[in-house]
Protein backbone atom coordinates (compact mmCIF):
# COMPACT_ATOMS: atom_id res chain seq x y z
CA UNK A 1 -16.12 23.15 3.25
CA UNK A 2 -12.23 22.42 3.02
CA UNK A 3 -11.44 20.55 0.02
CA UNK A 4 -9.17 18.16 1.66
CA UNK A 5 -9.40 15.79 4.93
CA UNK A 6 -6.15 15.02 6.29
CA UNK A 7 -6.76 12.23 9.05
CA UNK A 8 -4.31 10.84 11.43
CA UNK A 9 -4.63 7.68 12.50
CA UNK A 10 -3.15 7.38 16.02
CA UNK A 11 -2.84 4.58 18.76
CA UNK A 12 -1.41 4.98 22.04
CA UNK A 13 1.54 7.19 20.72
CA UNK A 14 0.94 10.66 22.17
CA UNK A 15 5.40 11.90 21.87
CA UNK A 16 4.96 10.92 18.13
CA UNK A 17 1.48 12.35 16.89
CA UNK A 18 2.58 15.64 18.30
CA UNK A 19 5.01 16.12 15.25
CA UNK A 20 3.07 14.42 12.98
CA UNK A 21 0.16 16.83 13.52
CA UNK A 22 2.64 19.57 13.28
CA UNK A 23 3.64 18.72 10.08
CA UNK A 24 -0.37 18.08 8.69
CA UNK A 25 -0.58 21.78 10.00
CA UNK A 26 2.54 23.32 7.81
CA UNK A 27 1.10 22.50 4.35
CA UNK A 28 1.53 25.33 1.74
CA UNK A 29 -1.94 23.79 0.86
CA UNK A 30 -4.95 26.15 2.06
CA UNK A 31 -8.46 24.33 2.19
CA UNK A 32 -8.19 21.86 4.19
CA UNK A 33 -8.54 20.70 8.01
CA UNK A 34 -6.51 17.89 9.77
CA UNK A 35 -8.71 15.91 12.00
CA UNK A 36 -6.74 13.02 14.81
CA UNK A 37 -8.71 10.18 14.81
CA UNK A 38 -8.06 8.61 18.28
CA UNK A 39 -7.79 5.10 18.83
CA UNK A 40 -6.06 4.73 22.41
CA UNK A 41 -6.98 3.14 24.76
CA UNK A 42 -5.81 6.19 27.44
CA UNK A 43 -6.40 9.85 27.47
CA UNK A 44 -2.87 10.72 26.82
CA UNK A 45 -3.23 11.74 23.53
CA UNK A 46 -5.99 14.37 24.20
CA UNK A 47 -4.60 15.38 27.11
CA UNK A 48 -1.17 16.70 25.04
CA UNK A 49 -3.32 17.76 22.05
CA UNK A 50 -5.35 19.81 24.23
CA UNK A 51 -3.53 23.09 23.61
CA UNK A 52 -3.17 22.91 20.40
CA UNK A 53 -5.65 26.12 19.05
CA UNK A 54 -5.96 26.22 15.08
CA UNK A 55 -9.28 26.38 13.44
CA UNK A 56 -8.38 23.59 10.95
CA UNK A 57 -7.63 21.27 13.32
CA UNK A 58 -10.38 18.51 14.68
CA UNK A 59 -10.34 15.79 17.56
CA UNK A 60 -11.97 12.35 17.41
CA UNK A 61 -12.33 10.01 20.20
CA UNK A 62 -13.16 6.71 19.13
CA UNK A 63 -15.41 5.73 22.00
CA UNK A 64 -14.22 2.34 21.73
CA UNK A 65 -10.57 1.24 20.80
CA UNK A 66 -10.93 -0.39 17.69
CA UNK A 67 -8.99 -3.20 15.75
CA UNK A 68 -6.10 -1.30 13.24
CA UNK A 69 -8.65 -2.05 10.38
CA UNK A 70 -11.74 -1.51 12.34
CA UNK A 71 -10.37 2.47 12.76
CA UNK A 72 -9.29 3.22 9.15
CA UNK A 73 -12.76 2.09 7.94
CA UNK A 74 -14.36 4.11 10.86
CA UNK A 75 -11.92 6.70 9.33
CA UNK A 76 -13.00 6.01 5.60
CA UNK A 77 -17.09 6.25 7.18
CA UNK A 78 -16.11 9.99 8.47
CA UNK A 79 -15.52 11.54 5.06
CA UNK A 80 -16.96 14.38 3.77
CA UNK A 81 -14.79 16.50 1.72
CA UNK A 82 -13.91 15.73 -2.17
CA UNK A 83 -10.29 14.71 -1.49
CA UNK A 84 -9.21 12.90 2.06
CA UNK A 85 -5.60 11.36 2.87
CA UNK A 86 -4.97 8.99 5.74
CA UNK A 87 -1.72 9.60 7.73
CA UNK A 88 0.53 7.35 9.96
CA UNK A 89 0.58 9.24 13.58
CA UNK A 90 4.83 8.59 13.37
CA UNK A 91 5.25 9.64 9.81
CA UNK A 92 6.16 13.75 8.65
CA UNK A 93 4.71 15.26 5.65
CA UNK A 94 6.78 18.01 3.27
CA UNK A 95 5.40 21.32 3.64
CA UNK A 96 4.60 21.01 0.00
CA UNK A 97 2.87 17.36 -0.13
CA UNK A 98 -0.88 18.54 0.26
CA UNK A 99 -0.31 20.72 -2.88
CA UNK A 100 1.64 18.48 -4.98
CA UNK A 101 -0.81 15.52 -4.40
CA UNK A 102 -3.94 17.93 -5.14
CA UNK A 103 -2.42 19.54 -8.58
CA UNK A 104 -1.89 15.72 -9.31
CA UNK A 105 -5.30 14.54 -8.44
CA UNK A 106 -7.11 16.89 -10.55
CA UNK A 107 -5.18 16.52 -13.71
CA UNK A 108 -7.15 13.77 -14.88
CA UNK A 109 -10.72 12.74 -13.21
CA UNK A 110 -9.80 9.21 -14.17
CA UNK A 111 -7.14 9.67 -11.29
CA UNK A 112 -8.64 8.30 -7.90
CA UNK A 113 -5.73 8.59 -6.12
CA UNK A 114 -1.93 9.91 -5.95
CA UNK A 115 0.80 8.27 -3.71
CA UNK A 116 3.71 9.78 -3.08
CA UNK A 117 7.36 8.30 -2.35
CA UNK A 118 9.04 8.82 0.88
CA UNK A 119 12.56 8.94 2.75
CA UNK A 120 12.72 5.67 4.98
CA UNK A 121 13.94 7.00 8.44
CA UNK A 122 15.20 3.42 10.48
CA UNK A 123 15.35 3.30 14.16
CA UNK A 124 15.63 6.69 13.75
CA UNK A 125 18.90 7.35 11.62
CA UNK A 126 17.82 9.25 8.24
CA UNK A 127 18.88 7.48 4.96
CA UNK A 128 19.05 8.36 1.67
CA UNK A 129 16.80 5.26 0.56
CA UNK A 130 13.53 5.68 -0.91
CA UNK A 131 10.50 3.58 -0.60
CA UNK A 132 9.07 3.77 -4.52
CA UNK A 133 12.17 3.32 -7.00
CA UNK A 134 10.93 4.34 -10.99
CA UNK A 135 13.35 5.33 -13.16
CA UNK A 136 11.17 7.03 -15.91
CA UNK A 137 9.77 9.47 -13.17
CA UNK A 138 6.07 9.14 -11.68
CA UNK A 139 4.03 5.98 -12.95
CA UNK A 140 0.52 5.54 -13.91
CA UNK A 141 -1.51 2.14 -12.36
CA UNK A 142 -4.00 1.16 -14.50
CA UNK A 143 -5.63 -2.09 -13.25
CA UNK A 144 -4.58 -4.61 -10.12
CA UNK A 145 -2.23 -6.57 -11.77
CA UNK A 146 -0.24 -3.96 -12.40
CA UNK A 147 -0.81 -3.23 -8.61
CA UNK A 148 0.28 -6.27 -7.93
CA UNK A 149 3.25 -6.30 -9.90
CA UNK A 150 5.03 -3.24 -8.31
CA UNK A 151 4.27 -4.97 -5.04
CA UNK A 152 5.86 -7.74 -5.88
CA UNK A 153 8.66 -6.01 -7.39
CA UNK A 154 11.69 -4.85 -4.86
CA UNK A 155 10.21 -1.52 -3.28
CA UNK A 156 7.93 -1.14 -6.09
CA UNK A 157 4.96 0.93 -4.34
CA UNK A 158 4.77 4.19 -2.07
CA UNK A 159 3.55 3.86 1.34
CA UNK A 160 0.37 3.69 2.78
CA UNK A 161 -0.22 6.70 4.40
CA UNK A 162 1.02 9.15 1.49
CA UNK A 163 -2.06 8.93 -1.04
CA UNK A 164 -4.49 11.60 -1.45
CA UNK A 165 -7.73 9.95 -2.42
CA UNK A 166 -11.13 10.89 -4.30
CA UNK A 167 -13.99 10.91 -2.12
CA UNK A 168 -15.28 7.87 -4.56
CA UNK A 169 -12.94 5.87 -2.60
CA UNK A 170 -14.20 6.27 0.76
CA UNK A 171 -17.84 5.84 -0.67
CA UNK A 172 -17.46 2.52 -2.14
CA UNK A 173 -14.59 0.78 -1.09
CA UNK A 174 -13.28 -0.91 2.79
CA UNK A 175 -10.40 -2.43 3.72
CA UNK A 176 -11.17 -6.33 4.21
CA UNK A 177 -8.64 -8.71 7.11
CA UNK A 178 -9.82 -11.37 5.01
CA UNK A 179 -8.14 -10.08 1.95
CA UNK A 180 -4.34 -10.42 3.28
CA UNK A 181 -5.01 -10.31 7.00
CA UNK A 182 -2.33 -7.27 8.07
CA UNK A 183 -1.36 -6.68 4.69
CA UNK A 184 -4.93 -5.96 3.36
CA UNK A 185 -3.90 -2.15 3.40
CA UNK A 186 -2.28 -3.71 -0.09
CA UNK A 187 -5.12 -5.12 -0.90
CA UNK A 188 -7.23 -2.43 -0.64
CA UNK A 189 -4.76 -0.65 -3.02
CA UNK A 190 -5.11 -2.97 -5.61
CA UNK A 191 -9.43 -2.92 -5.19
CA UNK A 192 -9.87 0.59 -5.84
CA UNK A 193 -8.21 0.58 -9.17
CA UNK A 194 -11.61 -0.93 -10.23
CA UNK A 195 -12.74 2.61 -10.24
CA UNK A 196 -9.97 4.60 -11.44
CA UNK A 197 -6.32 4.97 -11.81
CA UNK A 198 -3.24 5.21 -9.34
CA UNK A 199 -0.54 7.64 -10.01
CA UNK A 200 2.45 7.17 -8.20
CA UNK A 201 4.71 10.14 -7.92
CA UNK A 202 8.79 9.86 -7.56
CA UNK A 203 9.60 12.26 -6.11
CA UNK A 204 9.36 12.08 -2.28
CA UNK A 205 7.25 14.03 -0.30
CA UNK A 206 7.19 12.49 3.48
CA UNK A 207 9.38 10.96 6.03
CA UNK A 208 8.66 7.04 6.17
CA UNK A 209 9.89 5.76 9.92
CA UNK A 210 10.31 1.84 10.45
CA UNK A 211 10.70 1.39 14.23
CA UNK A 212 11.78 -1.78 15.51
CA UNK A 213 9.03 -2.39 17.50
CA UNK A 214 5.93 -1.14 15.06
CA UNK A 215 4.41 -3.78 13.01
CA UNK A 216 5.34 -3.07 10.10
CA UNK A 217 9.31 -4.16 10.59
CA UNK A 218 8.35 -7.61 11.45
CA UNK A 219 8.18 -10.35 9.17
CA UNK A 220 4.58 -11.91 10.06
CA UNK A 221 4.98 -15.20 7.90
CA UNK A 222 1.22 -16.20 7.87
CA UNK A 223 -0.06 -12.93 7.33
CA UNK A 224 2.07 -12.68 3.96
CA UNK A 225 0.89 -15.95 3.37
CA UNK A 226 -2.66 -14.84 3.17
CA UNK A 227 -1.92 -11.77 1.09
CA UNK A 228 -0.09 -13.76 -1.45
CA UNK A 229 -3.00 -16.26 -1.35
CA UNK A 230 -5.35 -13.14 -2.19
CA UNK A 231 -2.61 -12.39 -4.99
CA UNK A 232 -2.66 -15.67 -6.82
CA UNK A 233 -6.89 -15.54 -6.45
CA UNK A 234 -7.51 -12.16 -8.03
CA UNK A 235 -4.91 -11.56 -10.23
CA UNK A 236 -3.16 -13.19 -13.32
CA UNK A 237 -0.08 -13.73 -11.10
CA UNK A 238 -0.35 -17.29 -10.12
CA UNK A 239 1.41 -19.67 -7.62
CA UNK A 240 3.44 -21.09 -10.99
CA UNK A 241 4.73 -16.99 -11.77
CA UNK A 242 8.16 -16.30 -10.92
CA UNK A 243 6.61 -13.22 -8.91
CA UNK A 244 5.00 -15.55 -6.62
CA UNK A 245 7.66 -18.03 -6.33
CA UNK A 246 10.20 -15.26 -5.39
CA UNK A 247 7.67 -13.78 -2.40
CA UNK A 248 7.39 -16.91 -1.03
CA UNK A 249 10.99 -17.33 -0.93
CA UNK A 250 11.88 -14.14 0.62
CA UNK A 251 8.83 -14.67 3.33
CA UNK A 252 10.63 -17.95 4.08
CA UNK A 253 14.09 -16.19 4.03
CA UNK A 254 12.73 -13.31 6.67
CA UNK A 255 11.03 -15.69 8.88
CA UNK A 256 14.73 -17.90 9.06
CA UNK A 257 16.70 -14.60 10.03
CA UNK A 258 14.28 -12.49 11.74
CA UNK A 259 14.20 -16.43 14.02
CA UNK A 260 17.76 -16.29 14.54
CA UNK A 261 17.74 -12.62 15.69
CA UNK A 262 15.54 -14.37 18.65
CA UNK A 263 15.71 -15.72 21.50
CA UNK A 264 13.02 -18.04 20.77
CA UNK A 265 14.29 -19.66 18.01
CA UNK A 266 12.53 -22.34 15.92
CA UNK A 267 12.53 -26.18 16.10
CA UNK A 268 15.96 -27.18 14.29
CA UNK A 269 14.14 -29.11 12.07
CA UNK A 270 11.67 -26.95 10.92
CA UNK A 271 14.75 -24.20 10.40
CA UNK A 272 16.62 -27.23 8.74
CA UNK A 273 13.46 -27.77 6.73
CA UNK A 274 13.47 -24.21 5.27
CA UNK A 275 17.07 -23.79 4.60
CA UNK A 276 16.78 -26.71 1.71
CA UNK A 277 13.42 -25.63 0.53
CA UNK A 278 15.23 -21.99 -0.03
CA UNK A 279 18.32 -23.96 -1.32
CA UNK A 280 16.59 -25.61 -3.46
CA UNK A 281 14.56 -23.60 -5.44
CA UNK A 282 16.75 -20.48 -5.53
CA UNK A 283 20.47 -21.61 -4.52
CA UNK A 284 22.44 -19.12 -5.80
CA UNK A 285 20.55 -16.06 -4.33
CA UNK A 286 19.46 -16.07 -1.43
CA UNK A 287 21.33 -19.29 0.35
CA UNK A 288 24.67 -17.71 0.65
CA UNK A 289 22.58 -14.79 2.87
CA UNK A 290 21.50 -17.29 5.00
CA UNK A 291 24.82 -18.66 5.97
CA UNK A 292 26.00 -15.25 6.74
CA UNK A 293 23.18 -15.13 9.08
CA UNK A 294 23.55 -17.96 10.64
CA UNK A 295 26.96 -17.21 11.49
CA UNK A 296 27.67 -14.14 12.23
């Protein structure tokens, strides 16, 4: 039995998979398998991945296309091996990440899981920015507030998709819409410290890619909204914390430019309405952005 699981969660994106699957395949790692959990809602993706012959690599058809959440607990339900990561079908590991992630892992069995930090790759032109910024090296999560903190913080967490997790994980744990709608992905990150630690390591092992169309580069003002509501429930960070305060303000700021990118632009008054509330409580920061944006 392979001692890692390397799943790739894929939807409807057969031209990207094919590299990410390529990359799951060059890992200096030896036991484990990669196995492409298939969400779409076409046979595209099976149809490409058809040729591809290497023993440690699996197909999954979901019978069913399946809400984003839906498939990564489907996902969490199909693990068997000690050790499992779930990867982003756009996304390219580092030959070296399996490895580094494992000889993390099993330092300490008080370790449940071990992120790694990534090169953000934007509409396609590679940068030299970096998702996870630490200056004293890799970092050590001990409980959710601390979580919660480095989420809060300015790129304070590595992606999604980079963790290598103990089997414990799958076995007791779900990602819940209810617990920060889109967002619950954080969350769920901040739930399974319950059972064990969270290294993050700083030194980047993966290609991160924000497409302008994906998801993930859209401000979604409600579904922040929810997440920060699970926040202020669960942890000591309250709506009264400067943490808090801040978030809300940079939702509101996101939602006023990511608007007047539009074409369907917002009532005036309800743009008029958030331009003092940001004013107001932070006018020296973020107010001057705004009138760049709104006039350029």
């Amino acid at each position: 039995m392979p001692q890692i699981q390397l799943f790739i969660a894929t939807y409807n994106r057969p031209a990207l998979v094919v590299n990410a699957i390529k990359s799951a395949l060059n890992q200096s790692f030896k036991s484990y398998e990669v196995i492409l959990s298939d969400n779409s809602t076409n046979s595209e993706t099976e149809i490409l991945i058809s040729d591809i012959k290497d023993n440690r690599f699996k197909y999954i058809r979901r019978k069913q296309s399946l809400q984003a959440i839906d498939h990564l607990n489907a996902i969490l339900s199909d693990v068997t091996a000690d050790y499992f990561m779930i990867f982003h079908d756009d996304d390219i590991m580092y030959p070296e990440m399996l490895s580094e992630l494992y000889n993390n892992i099993i330092l300490d069995n008080n370790i449940i899981a071990v992120g790694a930090n990534a090169r953000i790759i934007t509409s396609n032109i590679f940068t030299n920015r970096l998702m996870f910024k630490n200056r004293s090296g890799n970092l050590l999560i001990n409980d959710r507030n601390q979580m919660a903190h480095q989420y809060l913080i300015k790129r304070g967490i590595v992606p999604f998709p980079s963790y290598l997790y103990n089997s414990k994980v799958a076995k007791k744990m779900f990602l819940n819409f209810d617990n920060g709608g889109k967002h619950c992905d954080v969350a769920f990150m901040m739930d399974i410290t319950s059972i064990g630690n969270v290294l993050f390591l700083n030194k980047p092992l993966m290609n991160y890619f924000i497409r302008p169309v994906q998801d993930s580069a859209i401000n979604d003002f409600l579904q922040k909204i929810k997440l920060i509501n699970f926040i202020t429930r669960t942890t000591i960070y309250k709506n009264n914390s400067k943490l808090i305060k801040r978030f809300r303000i940079v939702n509101l700021y996101y939602e006023l430019i990511q608007d007047n990118k539009s074409n369907n632009q917002m009532h005036f008054k309800r743009k008029m309405k958030i331009i003092k509330l940001i004013f107001k409580i932070s006018p020296l920061d973020f107010f001057p952005r705004i009138i760049f944006h709104l006039i350029k």
